[in-house]
Protein backbone atom coordinates (compact mmCIF):
# COMPACT_ATOMS: atom_id res chain seq x y z
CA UNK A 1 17.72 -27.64 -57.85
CA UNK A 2 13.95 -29.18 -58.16
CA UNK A 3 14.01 -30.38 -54.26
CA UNK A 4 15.29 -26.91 -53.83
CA UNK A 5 12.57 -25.29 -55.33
CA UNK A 6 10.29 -27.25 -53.88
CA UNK A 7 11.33 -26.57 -50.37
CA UNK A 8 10.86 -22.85 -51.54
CA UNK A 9 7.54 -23.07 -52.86
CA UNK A 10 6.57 -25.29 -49.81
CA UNK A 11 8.02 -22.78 -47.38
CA UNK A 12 6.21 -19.63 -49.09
CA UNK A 13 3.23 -21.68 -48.74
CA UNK A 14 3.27 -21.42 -45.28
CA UNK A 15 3.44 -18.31 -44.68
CA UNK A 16 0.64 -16.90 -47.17
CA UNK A 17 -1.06 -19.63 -44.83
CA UNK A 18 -0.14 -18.14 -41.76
CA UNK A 19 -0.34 -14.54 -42.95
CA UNK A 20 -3.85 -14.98 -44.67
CA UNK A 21 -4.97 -16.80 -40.59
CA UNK A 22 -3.62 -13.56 -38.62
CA UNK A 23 -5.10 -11.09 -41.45
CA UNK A 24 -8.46 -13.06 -40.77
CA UNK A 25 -8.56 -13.06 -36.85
CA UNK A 26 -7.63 -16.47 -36.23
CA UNK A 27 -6.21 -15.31 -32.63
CA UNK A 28 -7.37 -13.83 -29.71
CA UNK A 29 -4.13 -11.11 -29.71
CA UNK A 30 -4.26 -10.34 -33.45
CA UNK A 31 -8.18 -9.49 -34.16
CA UNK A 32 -8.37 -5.74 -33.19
CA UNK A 33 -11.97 -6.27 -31.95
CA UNK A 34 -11.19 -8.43 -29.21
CA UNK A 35 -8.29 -6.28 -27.67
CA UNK A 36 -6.06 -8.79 -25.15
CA UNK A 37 -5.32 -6.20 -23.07
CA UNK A 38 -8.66 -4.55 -22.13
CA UNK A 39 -9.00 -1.65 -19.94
CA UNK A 40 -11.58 -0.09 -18.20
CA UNK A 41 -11.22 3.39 -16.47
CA UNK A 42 -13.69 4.08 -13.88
CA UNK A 43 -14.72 8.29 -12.51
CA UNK A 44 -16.52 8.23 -9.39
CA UNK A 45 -17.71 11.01 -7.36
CA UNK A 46 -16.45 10.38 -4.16
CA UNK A 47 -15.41 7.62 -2.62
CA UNK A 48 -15.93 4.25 -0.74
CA UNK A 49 -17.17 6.16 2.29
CA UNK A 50 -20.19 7.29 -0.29
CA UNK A 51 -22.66 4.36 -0.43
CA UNK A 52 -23.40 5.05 -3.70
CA UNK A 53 -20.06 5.50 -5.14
CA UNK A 54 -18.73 2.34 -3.36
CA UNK A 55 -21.38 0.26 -4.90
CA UNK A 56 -20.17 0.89 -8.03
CA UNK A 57 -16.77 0.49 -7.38
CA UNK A 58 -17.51 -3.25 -5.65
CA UNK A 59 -19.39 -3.96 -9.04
CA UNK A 60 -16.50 -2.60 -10.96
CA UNK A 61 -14.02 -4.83 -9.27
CA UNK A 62 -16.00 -8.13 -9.50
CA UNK A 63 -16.67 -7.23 -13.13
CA UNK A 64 -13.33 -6.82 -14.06
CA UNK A 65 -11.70 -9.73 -12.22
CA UNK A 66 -14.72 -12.14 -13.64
CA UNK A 67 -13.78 -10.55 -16.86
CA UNK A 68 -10.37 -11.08 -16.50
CA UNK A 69 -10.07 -7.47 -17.62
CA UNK A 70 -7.64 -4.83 -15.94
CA UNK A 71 -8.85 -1.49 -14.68
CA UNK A 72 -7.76 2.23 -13.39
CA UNK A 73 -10.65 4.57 -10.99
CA UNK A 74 -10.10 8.08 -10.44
CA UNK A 75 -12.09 8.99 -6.94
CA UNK A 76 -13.16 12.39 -5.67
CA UNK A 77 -14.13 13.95 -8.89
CA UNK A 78 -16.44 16.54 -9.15
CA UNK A 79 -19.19 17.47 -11.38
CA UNK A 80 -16.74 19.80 -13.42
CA UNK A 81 -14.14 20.00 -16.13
CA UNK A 82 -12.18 17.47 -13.91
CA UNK A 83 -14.43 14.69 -14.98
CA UNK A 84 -12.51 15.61 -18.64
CA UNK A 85 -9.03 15.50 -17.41
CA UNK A 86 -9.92 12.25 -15.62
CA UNK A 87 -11.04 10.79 -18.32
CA UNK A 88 -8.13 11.99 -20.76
CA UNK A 89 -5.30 10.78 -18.14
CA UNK A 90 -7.59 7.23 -18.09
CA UNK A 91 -7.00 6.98 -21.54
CA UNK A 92 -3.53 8.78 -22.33
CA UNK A 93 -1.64 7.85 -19.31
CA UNK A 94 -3.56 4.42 -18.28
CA UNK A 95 -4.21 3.25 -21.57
CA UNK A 96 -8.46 2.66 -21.41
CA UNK A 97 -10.52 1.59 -23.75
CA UNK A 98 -13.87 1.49 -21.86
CA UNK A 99 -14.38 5.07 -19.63
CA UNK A 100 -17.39 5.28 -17.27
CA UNK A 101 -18.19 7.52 -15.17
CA UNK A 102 -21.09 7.44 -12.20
CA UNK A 103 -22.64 10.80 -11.15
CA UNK A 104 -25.00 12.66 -12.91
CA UNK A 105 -23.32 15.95 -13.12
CA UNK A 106 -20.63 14.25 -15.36
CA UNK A 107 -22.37 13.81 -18.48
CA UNK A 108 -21.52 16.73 -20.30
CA UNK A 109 -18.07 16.34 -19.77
CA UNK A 110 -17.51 12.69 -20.78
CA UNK A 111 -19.38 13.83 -23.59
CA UNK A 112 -17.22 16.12 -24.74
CA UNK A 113 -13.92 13.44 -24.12
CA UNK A 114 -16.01 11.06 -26.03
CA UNK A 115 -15.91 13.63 -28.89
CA UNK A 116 -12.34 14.03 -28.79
CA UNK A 117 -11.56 9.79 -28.58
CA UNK A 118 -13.72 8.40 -31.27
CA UNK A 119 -12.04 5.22 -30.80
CA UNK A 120 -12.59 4.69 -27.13
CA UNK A 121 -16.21 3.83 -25.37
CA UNK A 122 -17.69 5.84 -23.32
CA UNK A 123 -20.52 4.68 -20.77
CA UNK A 124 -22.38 6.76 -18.33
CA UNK A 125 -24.91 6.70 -14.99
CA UNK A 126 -27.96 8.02 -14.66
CA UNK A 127 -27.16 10.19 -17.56
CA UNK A 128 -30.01 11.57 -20.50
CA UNK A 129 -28.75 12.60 -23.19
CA UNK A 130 -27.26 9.30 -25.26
CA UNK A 131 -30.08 8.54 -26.78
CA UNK A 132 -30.16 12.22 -28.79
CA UNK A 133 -26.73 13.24 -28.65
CA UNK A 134 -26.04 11.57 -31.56
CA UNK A 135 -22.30 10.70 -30.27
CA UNK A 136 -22.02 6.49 -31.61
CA UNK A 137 -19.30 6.06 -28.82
CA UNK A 138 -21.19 7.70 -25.76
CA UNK A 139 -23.67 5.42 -23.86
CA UNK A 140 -26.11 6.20 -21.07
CA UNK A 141 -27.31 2.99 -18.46
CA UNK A 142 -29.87 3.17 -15.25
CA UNK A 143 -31.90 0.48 -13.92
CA UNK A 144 -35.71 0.19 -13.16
CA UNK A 145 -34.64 0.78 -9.60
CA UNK A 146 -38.16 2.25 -8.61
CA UNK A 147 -39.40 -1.62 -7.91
CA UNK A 148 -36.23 -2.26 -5.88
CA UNK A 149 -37.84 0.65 -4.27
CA UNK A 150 -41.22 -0.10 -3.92
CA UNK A 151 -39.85 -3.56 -2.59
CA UNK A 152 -38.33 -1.82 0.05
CA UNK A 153 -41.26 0.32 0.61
CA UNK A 154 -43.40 -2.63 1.04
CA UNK A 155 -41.15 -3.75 3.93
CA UNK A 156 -41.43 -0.67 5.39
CA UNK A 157 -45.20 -0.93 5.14
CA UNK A 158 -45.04 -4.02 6.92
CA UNK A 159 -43.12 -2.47 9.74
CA UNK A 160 -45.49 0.17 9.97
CA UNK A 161 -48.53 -2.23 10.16
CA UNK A 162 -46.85 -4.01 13.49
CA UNK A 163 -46.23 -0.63 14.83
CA UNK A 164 -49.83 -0.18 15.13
CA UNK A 165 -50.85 -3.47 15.72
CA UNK A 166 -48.80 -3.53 18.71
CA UNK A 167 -50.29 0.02 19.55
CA UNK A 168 -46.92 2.19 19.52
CA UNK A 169 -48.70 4.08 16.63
CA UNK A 170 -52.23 5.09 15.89
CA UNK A 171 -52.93 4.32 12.08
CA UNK A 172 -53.51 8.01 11.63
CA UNK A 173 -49.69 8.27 12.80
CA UNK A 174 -48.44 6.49 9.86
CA UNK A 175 -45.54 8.78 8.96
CA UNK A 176 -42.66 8.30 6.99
CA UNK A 177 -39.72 10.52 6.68
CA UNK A 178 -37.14 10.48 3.52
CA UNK A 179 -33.84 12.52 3.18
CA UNK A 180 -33.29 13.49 -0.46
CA UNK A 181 -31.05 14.95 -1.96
CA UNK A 182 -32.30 17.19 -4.91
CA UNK A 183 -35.81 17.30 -6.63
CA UNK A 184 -34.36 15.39 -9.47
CA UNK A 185 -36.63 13.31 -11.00
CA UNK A 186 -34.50 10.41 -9.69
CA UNK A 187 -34.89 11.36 -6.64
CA UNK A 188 -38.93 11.98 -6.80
CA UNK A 189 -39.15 8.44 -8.51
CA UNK A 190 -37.60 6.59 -5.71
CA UNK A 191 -39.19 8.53 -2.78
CA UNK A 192 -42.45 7.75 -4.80
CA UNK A 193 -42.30 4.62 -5.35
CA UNK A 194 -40.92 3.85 -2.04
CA UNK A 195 -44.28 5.38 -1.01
CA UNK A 196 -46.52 3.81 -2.98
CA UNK A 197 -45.02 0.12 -1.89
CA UNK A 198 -45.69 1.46 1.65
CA UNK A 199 -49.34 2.55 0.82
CA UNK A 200 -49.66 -1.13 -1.15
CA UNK A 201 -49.80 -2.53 2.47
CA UNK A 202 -50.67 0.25 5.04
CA UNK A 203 -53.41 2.70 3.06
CA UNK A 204 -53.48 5.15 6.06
CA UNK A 205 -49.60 5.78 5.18
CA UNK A 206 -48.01 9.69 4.42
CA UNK A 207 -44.33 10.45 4.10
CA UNK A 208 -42.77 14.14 4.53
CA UNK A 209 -39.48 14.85 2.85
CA UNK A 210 -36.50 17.27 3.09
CA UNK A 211 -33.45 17.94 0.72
CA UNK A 212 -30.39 18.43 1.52
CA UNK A 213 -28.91 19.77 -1.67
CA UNK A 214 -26.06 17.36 -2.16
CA UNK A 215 -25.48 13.86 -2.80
CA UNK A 216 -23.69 13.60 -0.09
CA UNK A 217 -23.23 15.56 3.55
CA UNK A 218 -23.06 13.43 6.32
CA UNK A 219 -24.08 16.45 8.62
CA UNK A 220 -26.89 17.49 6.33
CA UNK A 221 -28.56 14.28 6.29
CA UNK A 222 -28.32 13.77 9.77
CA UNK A 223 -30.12 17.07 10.64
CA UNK A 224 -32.62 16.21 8.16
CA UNK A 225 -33.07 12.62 9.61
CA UNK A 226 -33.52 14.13 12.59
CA UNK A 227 -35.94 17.09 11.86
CA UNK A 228 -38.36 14.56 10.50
CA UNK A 229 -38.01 12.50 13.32
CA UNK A 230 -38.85 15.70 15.68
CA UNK A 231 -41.67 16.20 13.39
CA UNK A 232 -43.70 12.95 14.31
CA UNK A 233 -41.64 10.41 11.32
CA UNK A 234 -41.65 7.15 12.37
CA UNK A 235 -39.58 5.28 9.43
CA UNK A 236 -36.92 6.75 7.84
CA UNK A 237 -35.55 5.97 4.71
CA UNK A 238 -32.99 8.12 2.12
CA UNK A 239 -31.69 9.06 -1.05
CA UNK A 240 -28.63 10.55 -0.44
CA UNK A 241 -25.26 8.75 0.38
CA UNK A 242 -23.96 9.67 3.70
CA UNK A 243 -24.45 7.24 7.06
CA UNK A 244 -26.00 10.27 8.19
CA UNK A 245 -30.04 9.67 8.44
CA UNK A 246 -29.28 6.00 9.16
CA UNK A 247 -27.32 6.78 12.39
CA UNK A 248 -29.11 9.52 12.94
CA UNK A 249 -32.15 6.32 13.17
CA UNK A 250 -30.22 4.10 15.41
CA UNK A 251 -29.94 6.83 18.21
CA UNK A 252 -33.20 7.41 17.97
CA UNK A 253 -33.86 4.12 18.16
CA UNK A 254 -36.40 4.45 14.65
CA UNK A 255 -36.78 1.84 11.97
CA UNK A 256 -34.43 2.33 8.71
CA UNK A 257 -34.99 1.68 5.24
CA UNK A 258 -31.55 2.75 3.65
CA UNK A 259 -30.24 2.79 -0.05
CA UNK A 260 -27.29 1.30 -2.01
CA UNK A 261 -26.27 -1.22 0.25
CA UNK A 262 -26.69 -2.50 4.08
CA UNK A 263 -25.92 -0.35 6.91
CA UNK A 264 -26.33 -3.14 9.30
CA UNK A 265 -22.93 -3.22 11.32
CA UNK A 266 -23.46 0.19 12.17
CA UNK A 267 -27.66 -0.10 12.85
CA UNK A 268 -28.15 -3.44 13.56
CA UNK A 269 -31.30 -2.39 15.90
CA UNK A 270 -33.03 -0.26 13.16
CA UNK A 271 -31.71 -1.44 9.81
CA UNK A 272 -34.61 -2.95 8.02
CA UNK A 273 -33.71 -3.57 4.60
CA UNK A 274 -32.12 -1.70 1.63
CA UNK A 275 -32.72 -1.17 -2.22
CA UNK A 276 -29.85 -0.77 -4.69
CA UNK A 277 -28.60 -1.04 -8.19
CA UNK A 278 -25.95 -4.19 -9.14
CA UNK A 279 -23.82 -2.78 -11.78
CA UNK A 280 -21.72 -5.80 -12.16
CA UNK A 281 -24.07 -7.43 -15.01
CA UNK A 282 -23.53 -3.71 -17.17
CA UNK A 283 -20.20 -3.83 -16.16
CA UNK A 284 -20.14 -7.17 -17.62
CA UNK A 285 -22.42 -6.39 -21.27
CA UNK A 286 -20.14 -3.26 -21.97
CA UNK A 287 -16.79 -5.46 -21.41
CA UNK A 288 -18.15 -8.41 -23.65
CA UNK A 289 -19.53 -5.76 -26.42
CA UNK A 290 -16.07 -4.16 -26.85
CA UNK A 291 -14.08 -7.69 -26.20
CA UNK A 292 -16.55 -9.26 -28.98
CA UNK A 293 -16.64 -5.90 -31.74
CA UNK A 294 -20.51 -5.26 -30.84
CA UNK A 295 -22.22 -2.06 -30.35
CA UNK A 296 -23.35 -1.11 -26.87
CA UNK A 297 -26.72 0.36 -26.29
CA UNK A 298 -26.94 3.69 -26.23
CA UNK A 299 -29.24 3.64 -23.78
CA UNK A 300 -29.39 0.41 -21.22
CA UNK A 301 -31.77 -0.81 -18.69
CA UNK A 302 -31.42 -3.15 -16.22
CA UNK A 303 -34.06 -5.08 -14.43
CA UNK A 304 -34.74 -7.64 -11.99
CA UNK A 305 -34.56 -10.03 -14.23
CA UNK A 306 -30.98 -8.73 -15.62
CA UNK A 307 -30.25 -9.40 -11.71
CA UNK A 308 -29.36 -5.19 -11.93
CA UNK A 309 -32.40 -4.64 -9.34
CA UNK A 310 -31.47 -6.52 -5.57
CA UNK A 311 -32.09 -6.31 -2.21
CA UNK A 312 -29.75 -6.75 1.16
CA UNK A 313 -30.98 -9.45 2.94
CA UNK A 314 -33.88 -7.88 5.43
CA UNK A 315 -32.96 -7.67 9.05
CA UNK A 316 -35.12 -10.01 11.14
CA UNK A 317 -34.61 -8.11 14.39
CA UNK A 318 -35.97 -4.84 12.65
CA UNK A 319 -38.36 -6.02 10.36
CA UNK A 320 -41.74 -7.12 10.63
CA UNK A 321 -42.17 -10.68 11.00
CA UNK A 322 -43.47 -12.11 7.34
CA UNK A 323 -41.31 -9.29 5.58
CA UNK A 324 -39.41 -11.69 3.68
CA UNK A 325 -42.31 -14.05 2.55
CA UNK A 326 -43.69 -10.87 1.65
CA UNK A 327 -41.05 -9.45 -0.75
CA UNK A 328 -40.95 -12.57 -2.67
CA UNK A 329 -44.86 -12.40 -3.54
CA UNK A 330 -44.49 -9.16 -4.51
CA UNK A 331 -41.37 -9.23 -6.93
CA UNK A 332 -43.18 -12.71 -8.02
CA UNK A 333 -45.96 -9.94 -8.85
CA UNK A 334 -43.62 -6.88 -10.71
CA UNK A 335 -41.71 -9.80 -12.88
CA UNK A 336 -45.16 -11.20 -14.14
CA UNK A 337 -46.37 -7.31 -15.18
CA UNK A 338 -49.33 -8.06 -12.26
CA UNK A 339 -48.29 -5.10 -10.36
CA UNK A 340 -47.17 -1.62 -12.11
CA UNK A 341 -45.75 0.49 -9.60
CA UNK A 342 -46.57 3.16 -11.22
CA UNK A 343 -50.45 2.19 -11.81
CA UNK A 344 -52.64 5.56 -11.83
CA UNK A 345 -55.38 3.26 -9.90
CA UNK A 346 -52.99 3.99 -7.03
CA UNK A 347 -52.41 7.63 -6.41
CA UNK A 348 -53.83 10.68 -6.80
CA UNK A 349 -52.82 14.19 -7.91
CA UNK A 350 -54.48 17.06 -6.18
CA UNK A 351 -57.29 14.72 -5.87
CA UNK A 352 -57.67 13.40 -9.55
CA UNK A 353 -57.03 10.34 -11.15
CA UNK A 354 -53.76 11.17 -13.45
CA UNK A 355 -55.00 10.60 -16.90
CA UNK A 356 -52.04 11.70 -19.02
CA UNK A 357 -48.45 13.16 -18.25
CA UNK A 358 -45.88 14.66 -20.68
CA UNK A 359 -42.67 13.60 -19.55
CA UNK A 360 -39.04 15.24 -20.03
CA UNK A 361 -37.27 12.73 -21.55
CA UNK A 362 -35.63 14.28 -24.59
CA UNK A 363 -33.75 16.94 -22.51
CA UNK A 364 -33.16 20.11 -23.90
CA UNK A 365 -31.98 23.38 -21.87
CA UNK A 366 -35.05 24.55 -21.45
CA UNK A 367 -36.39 20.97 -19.83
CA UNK A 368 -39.16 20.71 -22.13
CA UNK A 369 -41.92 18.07 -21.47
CA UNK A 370 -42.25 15.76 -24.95
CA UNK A 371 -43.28 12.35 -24.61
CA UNK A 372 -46.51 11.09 -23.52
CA UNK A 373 -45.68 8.39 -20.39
CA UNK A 374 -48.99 7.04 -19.46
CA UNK A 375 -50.75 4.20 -21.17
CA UNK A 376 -53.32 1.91 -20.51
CA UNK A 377 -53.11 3.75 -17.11
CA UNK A 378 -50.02 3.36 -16.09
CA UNK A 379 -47.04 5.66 -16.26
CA UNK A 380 -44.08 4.16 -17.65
CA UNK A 381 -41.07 5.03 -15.83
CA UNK A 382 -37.82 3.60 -17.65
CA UNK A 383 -39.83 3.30 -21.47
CA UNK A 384 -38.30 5.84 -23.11
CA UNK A 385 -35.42 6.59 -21.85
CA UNK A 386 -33.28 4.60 -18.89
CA UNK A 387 -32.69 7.38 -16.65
CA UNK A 388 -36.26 8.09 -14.37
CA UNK A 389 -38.33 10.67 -15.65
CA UNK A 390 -40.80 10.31 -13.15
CA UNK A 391 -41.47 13.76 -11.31
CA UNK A 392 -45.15 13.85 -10.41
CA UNK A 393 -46.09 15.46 -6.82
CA UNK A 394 -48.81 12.97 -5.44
CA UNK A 395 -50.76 13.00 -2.72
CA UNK A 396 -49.98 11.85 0.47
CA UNK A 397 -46.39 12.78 0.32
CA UNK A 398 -45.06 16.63 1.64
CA UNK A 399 -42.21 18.28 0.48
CA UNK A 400 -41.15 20.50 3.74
CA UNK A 401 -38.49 22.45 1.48
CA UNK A 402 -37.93 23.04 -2.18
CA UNK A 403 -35.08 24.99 -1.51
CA UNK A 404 -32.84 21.82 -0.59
CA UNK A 405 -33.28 22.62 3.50
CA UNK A 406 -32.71 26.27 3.11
């Protein structure tokens, strides 16, 4: 009976042992913060014929496969209530625990799905309104994309200076032309500091713009590419998603700066270089935050340092000779804070120095401006909130249509 007993007692032992490990997380499977079977639901706005939507979806795969996490996308989904049904079929049908969704227009909604599903994450693109929202589970991310920008601008500075050194252009004739797609503040950041990288190297630079009034319209943007063109543009460069301006370029035979990825198998004679954001390393932070019980940001920024901020490799049979050389002094210059592109010493508004700016950055329906953005004379795009902010007219750049090309 007492070797009984003691078999008992040693056998109860046990398992308060091994109950009291699995209570305490002592595997991967059993500690409810680190979920085994992660899964990440991805909205996107179009699809991989959109530059900008396949960029994120080549992030999202190498995230997830270096993550060893699985994931669902739902393509083609408007800036509506569908971005709510997508999201609730991620999560009820699919089974995510991360949702994320890439187009501005989508905020609201994910918002309101993020209300409903406390216990799932909820990250968003471009978006404003995470860090006031108040909503712990609802995220916002953007990158300090305008130096990727003014990067690219610099290269197409370059190519501007050979133009006239080789006397196809008169320095006078310096013009740029940039397809837009709204006059977001997004959208004015990039064609701005695209500008002002331009203007860095050739001062006798000016850029006209036209908007299309959609993020993407393959038709739209080619008309547009082509009405600067026709009105004496001799770079072109975009924000908007569509092939359009940058075949619209190779016909023409007229250098290319494009955006979100290289369009060099279809221009190889007028591709230059292009700017874009790597979502891969956000991908990557929101992943580890859920896997390891953390709190994501509620409002992210990534940088070139965060390796969120790239270029495509620059096109030596478009580009100026020296671009490359060039590029790396300059990013050299924006990682060591030696160049702002935003510096005030570097534009001008109707003339004036810009002394001080209110910026929109806690939005509210009625868009009010809040928060003071320059300091020390520089405006500070990306400060206060990830998403740009940036919407100053400056001179030397003319908006041909504020009624998106109507």
């Amino acid at each position: 009976m007492k070797k009984l007993a003691k078999v008992l007692a040693l056998c109860l032992a046990i398992s308060m042992i091994a109950l009291c490990f699995g209570a305490c997380g002592g595997t991967k499977d059993q500690d409810e913060n680190k979920p085994a079977d992660l899964k990440v639901g991805f909205i996107f706005l179009h699809d991989e014929q959109s530059t900008y939507d396949k960029n994120f979806m080549d992030a999202a795969k190498a995230a997830c496969e270096e993550m060893g996490v699985e994931y669902a996308q739902k393509t083609q989904i408007p800036e509506s209530k569908d971005c709510y049904d997508a999201a609730v079929e991620l999560i009820e049908v699919d089974g995510c625990d991360i949702i994320f969704a890439d187009s501005f227009g989508h905020e609201s909604f994910l918002i309101d799905a993020a209300k409903k599903y406390p216990e799932v994450q909820f990250c968003h693109a471009t978006g404003t309104q995470a860090h006031t929202a108040g909503v712990a589970n609802f995220h916002n991310a953007f990158a300090s994309i305008y130096e990727g920008r003014y990067l690219a601008g610099v290269a197409a500075g370059l190519k501007l200076n050979e133009m006239i050194d080789a006397g196809e252009i008169t320095a006078d004739k310096a013009k740029m032309g940039y397809v837009g797609a709204f006059t977001f503040a997004e959208v004015m950041s990039g064609y701005t500091s695209f500008y002002l990288g331009a203007k860095s190297v050739c001062p006798t630079v000016t850029m006209d713009v036209k908007f299309t009034g959609s993020w993407y319209d393959e038709q739209k943007e080619k008309e547009a590419a082509q009405a600067l063109i026709t009105g004496g543009c001799v770079l072109i460069s975009q924000h908007a998603d569509s092939m359009g301006a940058p075949t619209a370029c190779e016909t023409a035979g007229v250098p290319n700066v494009s955006y979100n990825g290289s369009t060099l198998a279809a221009c190889p004679n007028t591709f230059i270089v292009s700017s874009r954001i790597d979502w891969t390393p956000y991908f990557k932070y929101m992943i580890e935050c859920v896997q390891n019980g953390k709190a994501i940001d509620a409002d992210w920024t990534g940088t070139i340092e965060t390796g969120s901020v790239v270029l495509t490799d620059v096109n030596e049979k478009a580009a100026a000779k020296g671009t490359k050389e060039k590029l790396e002094e300059v990013k050299g210059k924006l990682l060591d804070g030696s160049i702002n592109v935003f510096d005030t010493a570097n534009f001008t508004v109707k003339g004036e120095k810009l002394t001080t700016y209110m910026a929109d950055v806690d939005t509210d329906a009625k868009f009010e401006k809040d928060t003071e953005a320059i300091e020390n004379g520089v405006f500070y795009e990306s400060k206060h909130r990830s998403a740009p902010y940036f919407d100053v007219e400056i001179d030397g750049i003319t908006l041909l249509d504020r009624n998106y090309g109507e």
